[in-house]
Protein backbone atom coordinates (compact mmCIF):
# COMPACT_ATOMS: atom_id res chain seq x y z
CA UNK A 1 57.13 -54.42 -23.38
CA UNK A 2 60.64 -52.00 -23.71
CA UNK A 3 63.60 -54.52 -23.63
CA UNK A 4 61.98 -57.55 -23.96
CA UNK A 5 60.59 -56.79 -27.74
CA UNK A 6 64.03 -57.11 -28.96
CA UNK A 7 64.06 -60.44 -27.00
CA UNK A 8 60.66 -61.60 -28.19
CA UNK A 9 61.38 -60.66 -32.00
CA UNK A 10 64.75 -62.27 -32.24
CA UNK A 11 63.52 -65.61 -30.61
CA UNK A 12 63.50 -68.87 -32.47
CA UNK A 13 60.77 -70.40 -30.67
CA UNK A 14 58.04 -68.19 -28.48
CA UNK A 15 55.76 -69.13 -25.88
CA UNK A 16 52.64 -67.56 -24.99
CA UNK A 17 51.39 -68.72 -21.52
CA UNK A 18 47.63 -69.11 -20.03
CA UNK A 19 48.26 -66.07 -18.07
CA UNK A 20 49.01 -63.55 -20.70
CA UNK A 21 45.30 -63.95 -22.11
CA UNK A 22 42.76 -61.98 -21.03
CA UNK A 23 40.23 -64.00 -22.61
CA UNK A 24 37.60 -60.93 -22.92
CA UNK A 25 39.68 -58.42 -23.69
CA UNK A 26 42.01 -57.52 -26.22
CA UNK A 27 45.87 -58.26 -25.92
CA UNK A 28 48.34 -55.45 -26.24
CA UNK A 29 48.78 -54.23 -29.55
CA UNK A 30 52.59 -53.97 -28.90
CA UNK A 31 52.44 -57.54 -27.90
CA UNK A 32 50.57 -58.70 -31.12
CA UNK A 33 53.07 -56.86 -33.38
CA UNK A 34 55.81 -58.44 -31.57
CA UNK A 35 54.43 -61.86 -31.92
CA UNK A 36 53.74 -61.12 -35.81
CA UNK A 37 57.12 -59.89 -36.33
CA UNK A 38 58.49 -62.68 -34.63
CA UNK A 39 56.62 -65.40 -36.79
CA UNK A 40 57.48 -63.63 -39.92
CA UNK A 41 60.85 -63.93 -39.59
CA UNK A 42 60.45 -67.54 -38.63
CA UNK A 43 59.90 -68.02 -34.90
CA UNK A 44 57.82 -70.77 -34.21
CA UNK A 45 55.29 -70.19 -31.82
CA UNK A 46 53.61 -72.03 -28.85
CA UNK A 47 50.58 -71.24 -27.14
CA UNK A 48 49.24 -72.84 -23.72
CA UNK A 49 45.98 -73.34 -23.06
CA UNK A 50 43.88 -69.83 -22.91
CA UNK A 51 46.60 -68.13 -24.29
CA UNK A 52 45.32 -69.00 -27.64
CA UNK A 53 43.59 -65.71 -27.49
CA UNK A 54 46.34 -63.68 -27.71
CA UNK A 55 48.11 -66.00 -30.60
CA UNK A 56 44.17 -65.57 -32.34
CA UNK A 57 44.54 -61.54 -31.99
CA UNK A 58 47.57 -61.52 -34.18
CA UNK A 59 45.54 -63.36 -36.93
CA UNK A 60 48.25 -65.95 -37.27
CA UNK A 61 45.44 -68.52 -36.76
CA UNK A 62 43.28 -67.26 -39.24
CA UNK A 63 41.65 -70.24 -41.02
CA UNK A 64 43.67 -72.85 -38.92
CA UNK A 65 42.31 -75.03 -36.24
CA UNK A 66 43.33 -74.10 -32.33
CA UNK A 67 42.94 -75.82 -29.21
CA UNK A 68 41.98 -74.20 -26.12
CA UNK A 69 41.15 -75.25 -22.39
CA UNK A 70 37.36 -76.59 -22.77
CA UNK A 71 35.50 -74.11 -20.64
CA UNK A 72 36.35 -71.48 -23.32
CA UNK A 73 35.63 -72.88 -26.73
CA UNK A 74 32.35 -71.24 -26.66
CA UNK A 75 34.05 -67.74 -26.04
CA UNK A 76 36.71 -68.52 -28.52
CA UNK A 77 34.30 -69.22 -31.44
CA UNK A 78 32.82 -65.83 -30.27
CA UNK A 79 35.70 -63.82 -30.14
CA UNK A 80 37.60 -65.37 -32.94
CA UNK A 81 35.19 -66.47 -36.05
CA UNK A 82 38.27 -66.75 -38.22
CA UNK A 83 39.62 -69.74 -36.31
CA UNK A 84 37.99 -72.88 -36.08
CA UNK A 85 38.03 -74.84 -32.15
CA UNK A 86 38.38 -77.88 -31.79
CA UNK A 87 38.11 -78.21 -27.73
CA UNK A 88 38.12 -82.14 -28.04
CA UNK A 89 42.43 -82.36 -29.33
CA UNK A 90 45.11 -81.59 -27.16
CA UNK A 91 47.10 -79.68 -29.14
CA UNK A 92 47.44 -78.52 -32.52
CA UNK A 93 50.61 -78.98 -34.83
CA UNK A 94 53.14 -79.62 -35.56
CA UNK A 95 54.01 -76.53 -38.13
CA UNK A 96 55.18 -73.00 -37.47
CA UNK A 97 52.20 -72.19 -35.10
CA UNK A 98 51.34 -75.05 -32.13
CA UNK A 99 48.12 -74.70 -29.91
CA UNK A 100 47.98 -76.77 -26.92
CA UNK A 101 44.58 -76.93 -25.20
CA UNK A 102 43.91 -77.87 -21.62
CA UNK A 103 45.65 -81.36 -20.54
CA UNK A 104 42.54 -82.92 -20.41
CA UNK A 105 39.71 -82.04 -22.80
CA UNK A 106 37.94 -84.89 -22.98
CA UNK A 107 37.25 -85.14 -19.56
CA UNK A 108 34.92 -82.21 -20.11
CA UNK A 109 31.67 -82.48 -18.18
């Protein structure tokens, strides 16, 4: 991360795409003390769709509800037993964490 940890910490509001989630393997642990540090001194954070499983890995979501694209609910439960999924909301908020899911859940098959 380098120079952009000072950016990511001193933000007030931090997004974490679709793209930074590997969704079966673990996110940096540089990036998920970042994220923390940012939250706890009041960032609010945004995640998109799979990135939910980074936002999960710094245990901010612990005991909260997330939203996720629908094709990985299943793999979200897996990986992350602390949060419940809900794969049929579009997002989840408002507060200091929001969870956005894929645009269309519902349409599911």
């Amino acid at each position: 991360m380098g120079a952009r940890r000072k950016e990511l910490i001193s933000a007030d509001r931090v997004i974490v795409p679709a793209a930074s989630a590997d969704v079966r393997g673990d996110p940096p642990d540089e990036l998920i003390d970042a994220l923390r540090e940012a939250h706890g001194r009041g960032a609010r954070i945004l995640s998109l769709c799979s990135g939910a499983f980074t936002l999960a890995a710094t245990g901010l979501l612990d005991g909260r509800t997330a939203a996720t694209h629908w094709m990985y609910a299943a793999l979200f439960a897996e990986r992350c037993p602390a949060v419940r999924i809900d794969p049929s909301v579009l997002y989840v908020g408002p507060g200091d964490v929001l969870i956005t899911g894929h645009p269309r859940p519902a349409a599911a098959p």
